[in-house]
Protein backbone atom coordinates (compact mmCIF):
# COMPACT_ATOMS: atom_id res chain seq x y z
CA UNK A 1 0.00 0.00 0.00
CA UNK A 2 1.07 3.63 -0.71
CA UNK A 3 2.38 5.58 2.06
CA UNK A 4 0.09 8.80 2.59
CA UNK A 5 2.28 11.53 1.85
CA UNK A 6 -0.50 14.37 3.12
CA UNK A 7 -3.16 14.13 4.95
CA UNK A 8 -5.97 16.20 6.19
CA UNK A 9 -8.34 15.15 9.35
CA UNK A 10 -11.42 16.86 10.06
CA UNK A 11 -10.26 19.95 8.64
CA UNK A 12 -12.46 23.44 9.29
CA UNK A 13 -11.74 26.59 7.92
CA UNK A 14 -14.23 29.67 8.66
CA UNK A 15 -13.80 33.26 7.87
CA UNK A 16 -16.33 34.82 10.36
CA UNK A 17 -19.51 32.92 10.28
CA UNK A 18 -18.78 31.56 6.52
CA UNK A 19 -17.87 27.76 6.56
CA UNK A 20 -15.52 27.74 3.89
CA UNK A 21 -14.39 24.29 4.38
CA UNK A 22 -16.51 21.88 6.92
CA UNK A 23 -14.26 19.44 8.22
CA UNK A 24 -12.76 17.11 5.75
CA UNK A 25 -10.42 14.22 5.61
CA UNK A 26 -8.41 13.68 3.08
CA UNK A 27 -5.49 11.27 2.16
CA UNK A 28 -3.19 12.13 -0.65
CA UNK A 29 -0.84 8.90 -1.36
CA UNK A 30 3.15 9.64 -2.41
CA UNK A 31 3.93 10.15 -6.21
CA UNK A 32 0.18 10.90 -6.71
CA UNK A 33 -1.75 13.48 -8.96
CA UNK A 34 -4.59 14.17 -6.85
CA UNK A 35 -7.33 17.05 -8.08
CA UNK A 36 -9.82 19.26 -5.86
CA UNK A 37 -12.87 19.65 -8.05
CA UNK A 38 -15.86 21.97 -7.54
CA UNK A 39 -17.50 25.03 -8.84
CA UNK A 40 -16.83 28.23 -7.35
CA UNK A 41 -16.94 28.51 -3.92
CA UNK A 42 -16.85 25.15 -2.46
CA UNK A 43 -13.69 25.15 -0.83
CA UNK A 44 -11.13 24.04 -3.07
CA UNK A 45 -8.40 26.70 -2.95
CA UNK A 46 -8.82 27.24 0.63
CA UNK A 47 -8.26 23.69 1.46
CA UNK A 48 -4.85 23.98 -1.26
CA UNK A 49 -3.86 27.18 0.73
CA UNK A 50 -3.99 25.39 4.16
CA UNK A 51 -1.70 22.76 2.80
CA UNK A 52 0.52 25.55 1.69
CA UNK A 53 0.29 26.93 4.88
CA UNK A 54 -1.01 30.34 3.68
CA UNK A 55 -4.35 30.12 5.80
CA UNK A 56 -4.29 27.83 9.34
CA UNK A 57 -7.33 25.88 9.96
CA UNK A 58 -9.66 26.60 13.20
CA UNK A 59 -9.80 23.25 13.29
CA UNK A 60 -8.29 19.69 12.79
CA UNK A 61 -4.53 19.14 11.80
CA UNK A 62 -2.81 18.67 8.27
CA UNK A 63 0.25 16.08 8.21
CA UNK A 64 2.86 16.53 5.02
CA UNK A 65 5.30 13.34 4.76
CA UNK A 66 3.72 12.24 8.81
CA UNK A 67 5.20 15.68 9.60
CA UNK A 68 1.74 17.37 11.64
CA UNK A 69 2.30 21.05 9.87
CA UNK A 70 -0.84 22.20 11.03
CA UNK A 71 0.35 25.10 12.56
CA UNK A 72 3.74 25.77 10.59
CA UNK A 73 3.77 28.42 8.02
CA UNK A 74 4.68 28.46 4.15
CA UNK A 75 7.95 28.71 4.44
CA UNK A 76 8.17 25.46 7.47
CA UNK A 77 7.06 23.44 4.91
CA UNK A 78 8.61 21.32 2.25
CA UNK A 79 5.65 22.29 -0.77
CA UNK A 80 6.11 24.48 -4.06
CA UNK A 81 2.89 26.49 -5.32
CA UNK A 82 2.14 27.70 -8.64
CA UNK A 83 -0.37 30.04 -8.80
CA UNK A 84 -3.10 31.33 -11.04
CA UNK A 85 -1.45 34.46 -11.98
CA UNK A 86 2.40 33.17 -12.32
CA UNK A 87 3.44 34.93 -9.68
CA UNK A 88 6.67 35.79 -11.89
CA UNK A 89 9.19 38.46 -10.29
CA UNK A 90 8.83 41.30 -13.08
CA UNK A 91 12.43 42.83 -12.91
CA UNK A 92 14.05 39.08 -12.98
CA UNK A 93 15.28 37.69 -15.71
CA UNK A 94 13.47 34.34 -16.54
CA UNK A 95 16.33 32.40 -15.14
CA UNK A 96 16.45 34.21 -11.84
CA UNK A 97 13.09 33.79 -11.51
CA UNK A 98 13.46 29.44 -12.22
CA UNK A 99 16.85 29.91 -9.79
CA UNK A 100 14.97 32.09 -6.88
CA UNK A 101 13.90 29.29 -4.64
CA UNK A 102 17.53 27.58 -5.07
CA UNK A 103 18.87 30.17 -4.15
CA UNK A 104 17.13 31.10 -1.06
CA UNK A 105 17.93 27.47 0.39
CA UNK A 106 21.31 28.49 0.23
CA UNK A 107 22.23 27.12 -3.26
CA UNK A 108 25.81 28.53 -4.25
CA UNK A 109 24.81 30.67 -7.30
CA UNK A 110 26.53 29.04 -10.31
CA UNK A 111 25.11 25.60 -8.92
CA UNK A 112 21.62 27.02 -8.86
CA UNK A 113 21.85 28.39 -12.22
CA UNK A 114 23.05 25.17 -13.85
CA UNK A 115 19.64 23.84 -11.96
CA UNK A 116 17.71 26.43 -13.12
CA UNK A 117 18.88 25.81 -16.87
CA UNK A 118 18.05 22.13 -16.33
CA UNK A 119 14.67 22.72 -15.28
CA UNK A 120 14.01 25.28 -18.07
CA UNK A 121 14.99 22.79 -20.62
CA UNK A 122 12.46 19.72 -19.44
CA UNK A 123 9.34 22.34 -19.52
CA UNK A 124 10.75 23.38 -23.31
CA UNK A 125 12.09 26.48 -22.84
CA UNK A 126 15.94 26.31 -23.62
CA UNK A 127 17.56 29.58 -24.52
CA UNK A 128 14.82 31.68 -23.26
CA UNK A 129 17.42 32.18 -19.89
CA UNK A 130 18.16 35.88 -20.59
CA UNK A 131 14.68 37.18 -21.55
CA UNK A 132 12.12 39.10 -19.18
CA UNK A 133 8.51 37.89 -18.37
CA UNK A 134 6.84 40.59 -19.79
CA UNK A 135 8.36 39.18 -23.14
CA UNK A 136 6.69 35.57 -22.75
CA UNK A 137 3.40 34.51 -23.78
CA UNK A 138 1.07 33.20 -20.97
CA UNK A 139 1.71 30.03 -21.61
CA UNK A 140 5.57 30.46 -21.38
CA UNK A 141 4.72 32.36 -18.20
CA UNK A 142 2.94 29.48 -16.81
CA UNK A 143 6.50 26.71 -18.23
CA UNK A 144 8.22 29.21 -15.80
CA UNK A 145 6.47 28.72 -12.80
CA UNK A 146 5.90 25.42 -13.20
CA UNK A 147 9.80 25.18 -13.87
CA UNK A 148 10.70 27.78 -10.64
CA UNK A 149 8.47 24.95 -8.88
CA UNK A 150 9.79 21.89 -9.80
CA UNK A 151 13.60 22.29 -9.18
CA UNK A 152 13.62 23.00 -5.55
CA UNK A 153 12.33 19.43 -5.19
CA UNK A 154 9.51 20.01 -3.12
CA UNK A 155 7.74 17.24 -1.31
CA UNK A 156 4.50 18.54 -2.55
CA UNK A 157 3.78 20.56 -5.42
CA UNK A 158 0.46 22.31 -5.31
CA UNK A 159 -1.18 24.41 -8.53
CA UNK A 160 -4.02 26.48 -8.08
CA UNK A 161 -6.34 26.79 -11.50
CA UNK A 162 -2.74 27.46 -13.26
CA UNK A 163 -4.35 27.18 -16.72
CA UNK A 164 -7.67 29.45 -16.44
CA UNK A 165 -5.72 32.27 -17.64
CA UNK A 166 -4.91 30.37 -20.76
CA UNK A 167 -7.43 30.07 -24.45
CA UNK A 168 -8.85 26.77 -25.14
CA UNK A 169 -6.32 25.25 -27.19
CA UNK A 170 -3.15 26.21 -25.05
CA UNK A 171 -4.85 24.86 -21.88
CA UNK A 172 -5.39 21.62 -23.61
CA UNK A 173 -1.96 21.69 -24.71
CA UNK A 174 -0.72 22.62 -21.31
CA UNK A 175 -3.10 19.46 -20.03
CA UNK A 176 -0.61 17.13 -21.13
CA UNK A 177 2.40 19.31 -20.17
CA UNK A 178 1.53 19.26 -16.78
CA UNK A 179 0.83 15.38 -16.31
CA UNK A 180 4.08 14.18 -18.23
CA UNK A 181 5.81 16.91 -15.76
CA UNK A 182 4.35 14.92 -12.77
CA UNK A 183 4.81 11.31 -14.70
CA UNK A 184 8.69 12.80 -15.21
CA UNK A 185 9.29 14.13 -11.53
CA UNK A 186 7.22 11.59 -9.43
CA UNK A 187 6.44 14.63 -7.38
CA UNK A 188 3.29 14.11 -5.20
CA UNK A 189 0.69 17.06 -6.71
CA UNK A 190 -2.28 18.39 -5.57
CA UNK A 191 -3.99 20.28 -7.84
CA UNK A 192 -7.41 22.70 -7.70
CA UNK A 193 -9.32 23.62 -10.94
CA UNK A 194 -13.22 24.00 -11.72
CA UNK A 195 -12.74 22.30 -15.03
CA UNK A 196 -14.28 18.75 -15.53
CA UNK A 197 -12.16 17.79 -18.59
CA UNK A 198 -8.84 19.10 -17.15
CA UNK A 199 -9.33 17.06 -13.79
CA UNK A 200 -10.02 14.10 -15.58
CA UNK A 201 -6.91 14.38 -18.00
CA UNK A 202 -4.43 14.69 -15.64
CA UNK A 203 -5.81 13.01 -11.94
CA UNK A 204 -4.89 9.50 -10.59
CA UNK A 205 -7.74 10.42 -8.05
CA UNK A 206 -10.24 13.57 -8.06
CA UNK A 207 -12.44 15.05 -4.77
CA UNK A 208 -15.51 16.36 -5.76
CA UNK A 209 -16.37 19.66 -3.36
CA UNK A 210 -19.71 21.12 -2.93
CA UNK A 211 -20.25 23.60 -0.24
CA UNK A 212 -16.89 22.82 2.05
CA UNK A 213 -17.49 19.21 1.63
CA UNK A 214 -16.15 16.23 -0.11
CA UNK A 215 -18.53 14.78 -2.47
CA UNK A 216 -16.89 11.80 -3.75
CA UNK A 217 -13.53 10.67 -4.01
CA UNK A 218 -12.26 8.25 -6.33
CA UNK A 219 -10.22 7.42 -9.74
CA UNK A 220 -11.92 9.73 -12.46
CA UNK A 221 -13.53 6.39 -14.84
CA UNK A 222 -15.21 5.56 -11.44
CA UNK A 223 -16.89 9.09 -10.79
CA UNK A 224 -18.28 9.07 -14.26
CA UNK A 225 -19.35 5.81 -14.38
CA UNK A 226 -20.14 5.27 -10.49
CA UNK A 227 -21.42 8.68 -8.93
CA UNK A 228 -23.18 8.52 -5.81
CA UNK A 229 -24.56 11.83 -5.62
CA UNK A 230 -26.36 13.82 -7.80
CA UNK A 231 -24.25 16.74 -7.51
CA UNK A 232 -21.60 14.47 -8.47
CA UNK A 233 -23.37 12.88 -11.64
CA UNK A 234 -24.17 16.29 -12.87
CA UNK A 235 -20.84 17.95 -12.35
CA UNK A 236 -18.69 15.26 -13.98
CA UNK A 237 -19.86 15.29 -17.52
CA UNK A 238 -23.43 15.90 -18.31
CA UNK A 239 -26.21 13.62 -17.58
CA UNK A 240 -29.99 12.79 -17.36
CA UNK A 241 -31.53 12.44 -13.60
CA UNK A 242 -34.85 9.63 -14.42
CA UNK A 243 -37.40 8.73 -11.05
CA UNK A 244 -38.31 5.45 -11.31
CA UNK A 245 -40.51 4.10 -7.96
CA UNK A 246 -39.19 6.80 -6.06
CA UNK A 247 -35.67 6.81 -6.32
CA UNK A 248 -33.49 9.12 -8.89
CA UNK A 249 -30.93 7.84 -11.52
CA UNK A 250 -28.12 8.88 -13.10
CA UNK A 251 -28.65 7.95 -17.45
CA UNK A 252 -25.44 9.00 -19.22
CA UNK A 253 -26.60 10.43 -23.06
CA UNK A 254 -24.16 8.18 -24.87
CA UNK A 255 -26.21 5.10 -22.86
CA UNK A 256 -29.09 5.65 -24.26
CA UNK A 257 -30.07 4.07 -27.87
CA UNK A 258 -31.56 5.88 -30.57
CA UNK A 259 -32.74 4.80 -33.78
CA UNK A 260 -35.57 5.30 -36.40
CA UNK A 261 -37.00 0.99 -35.59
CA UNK A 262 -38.34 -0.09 -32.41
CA UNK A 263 -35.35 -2.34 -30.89
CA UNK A 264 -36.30 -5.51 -29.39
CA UNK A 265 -36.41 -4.76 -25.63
CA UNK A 266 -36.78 -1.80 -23.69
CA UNK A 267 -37.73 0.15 -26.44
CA UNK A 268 -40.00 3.65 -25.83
CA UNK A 269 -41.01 5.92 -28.82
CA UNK A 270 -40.30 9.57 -28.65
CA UNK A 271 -39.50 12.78 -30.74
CA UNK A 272 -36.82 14.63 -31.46
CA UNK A 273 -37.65 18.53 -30.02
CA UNK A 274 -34.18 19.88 -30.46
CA UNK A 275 -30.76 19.01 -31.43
CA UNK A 276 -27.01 20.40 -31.33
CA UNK A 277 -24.36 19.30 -33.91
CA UNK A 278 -20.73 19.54 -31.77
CA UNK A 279 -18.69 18.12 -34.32
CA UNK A 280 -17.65 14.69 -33.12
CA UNK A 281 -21.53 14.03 -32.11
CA UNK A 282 -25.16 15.33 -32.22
CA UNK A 283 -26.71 16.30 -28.59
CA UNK A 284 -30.57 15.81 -29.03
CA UNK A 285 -33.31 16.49 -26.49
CA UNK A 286 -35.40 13.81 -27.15
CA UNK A 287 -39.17 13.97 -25.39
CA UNK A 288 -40.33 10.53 -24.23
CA UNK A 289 -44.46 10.27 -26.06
CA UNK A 290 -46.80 10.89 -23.22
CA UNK A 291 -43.64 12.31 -20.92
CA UNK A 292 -42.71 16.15 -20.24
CA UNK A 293 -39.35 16.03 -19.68
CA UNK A 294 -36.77 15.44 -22.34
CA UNK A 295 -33.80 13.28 -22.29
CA UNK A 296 -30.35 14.09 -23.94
CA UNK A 297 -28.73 11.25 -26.33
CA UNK A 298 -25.43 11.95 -27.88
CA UNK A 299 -24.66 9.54 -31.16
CA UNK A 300 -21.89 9.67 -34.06
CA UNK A 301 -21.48 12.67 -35.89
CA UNK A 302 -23.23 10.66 -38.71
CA UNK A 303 -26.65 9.41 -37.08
CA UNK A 304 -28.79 12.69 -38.27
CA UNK A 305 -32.81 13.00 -37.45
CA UNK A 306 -34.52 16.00 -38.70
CA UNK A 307 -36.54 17.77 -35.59
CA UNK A 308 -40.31 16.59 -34.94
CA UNK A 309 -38.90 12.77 -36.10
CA UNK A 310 -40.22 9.94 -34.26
CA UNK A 311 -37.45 7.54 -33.12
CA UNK A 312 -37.13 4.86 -30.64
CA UNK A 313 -35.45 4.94 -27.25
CA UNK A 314 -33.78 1.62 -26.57
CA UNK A 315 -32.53 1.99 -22.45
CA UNK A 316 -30.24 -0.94 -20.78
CA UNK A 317 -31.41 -0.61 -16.96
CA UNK A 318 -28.26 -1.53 -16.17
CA UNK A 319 -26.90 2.06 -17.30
CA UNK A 320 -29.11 3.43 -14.76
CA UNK A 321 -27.04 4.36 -11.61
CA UNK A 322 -28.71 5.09 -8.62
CA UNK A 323 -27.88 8.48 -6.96
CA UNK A 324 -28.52 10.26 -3.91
């Protein structure tokens, strides 16, 4: 079995009378990628900022390598941070800026240049050494940071949302960066972001948060496939909640069979009432005869019904999972 490399029990965080986060326990194993998931609000950064050590709980006790840090601040504790905006030192070059946390631990300066140079070279930016931030794209910006993290060798390496400032197509890029970085430096990292897709590229594990509390917590094919919530089942990915005797189910659109002949079991006739072409797939809203809710079915890209069509609904109960 792993060994638990940090740990959080019964963690409470308040500011005034707002419950930020309600006390959680957490176990984050060594070498791991673990992700805090949630919308805005739920308690995500705050619980990444007590392991940091840049907010104390008011209650419960934070361990880092079996070391109880509850009370220790930032700089007590063996973890690197890369935040949302870069944190980059404007008037350093980009290599004093990779080289700054060597050489605060003491690191003899051509040593921690030499270091610094490495680590600039595994996030892909040899020969930018001499050049300022204000001359790098954001996504350069970001390499830097996560580079200025990295070589100090931290026991922990925590990044808060570090690609929200990024477009679309750099964050997916970045995506991959930041989990052959990990795969690479077998560097136990917890990261935050409100983005489904990005937690579920890059996580061995995920959290789900809602409201200060922990949701689910488990390998990302099991929260899609396995919620047990609601809230989860709705956050990760998109879903259709169906009662049945009471109880409320979680029917994933690409479960769900559509086609223009009634299929041999479980088959219910409906019409299409709207539909979305994405590119790799069609979304429809497809209203159940005699029902007044809609269900969404994803298909191929190449399985096209005109709106007002009457189609069949073929549903495998066993896609059903039951949620809270």
């Amino acid at each position: 079995m792993a060994d638990v490399d940090v740990r959080l029990v019964d963690v409470t965080k308040r500011f005034g009378d707002q419950v930020a986060v309600d006390g959680i326990t957490l176990d984050v194993t060594d070498g791991e990628f673990f992700t805090l998931l949630g919308p805005s609000g739920c308690g995500k950064t705050t619980t990444l900022r007590m392991i940091a050590g840049l907010e104390l709980p008011n209650e419960g006790r934070i361990l880092i390598a079996g070391r109880d840090v509850t009370r220790l601040g930032a700089s007590e504790r063996d973890v690197s941070m890369v935040f949302q905006s870069y944190a980059l030192f404007p008037h350093m070059s980009v290599l004093e800026n990779v080289a700054y946390g060597l050489r605060r631990s003491g690191l003899a300066k051509p040593e921690a240049e030499k270091r610094a140079q490495e680590g600039l070279e595994q996030v892909g930016l040899k020969g930018y050494s001499a050049r300022q931030p204000s001359e790098l794209s954001g996504g350069q910006q970001q390499r830097v940071a996560l580079a200025r993290a990295i070589v100090v060798e931290p026991e922990v390496l925590l990044l808060d949302e570090p690609l929200s400032n990024l477009d679309a197509n750099l964050r997916e890029e970045m995506r991959f960066e930041i989990r052959r970085l990990h795969d690479e430096f077998k560097i136990t990292t917890v990261y935050v972001t409100h983005d489904q897709g990005e937690a579920m590229v890059t996580s061995d594990r995920i959290v789900v948060m809602n409201k200060g509390r922990v949701e689910q917590v488990d390998a990302p094919q099991q929260l899609y496939a396995q919620p047990r919530s609601r809230f989860v089942a709705g956050f990760i990915g998109r879903t259709n909640f169906v009662e049945r005797d009471g109880k409320t189910y979680s029917l994933r659109p690409h479960s769900i069979g559509l086609s223009a002949a009634r299929p041999a079991s479980h088959g219910v006739e409906a019409e299409i009432v709207d539909r979305a072409y994405l590119g790799e797939h069609w979304d429809y809203q497809v209203k159940p005869l005699g029902e007044a809710k809609p269900l969404r079915v994803s298909t191929g890209p190449n399985t096209v019904y005109a709106l007002g069509s009457r189609v069949w609904l073929e549903i495998d109960p066993a896609a059903m999972v039951r949620v809270e």
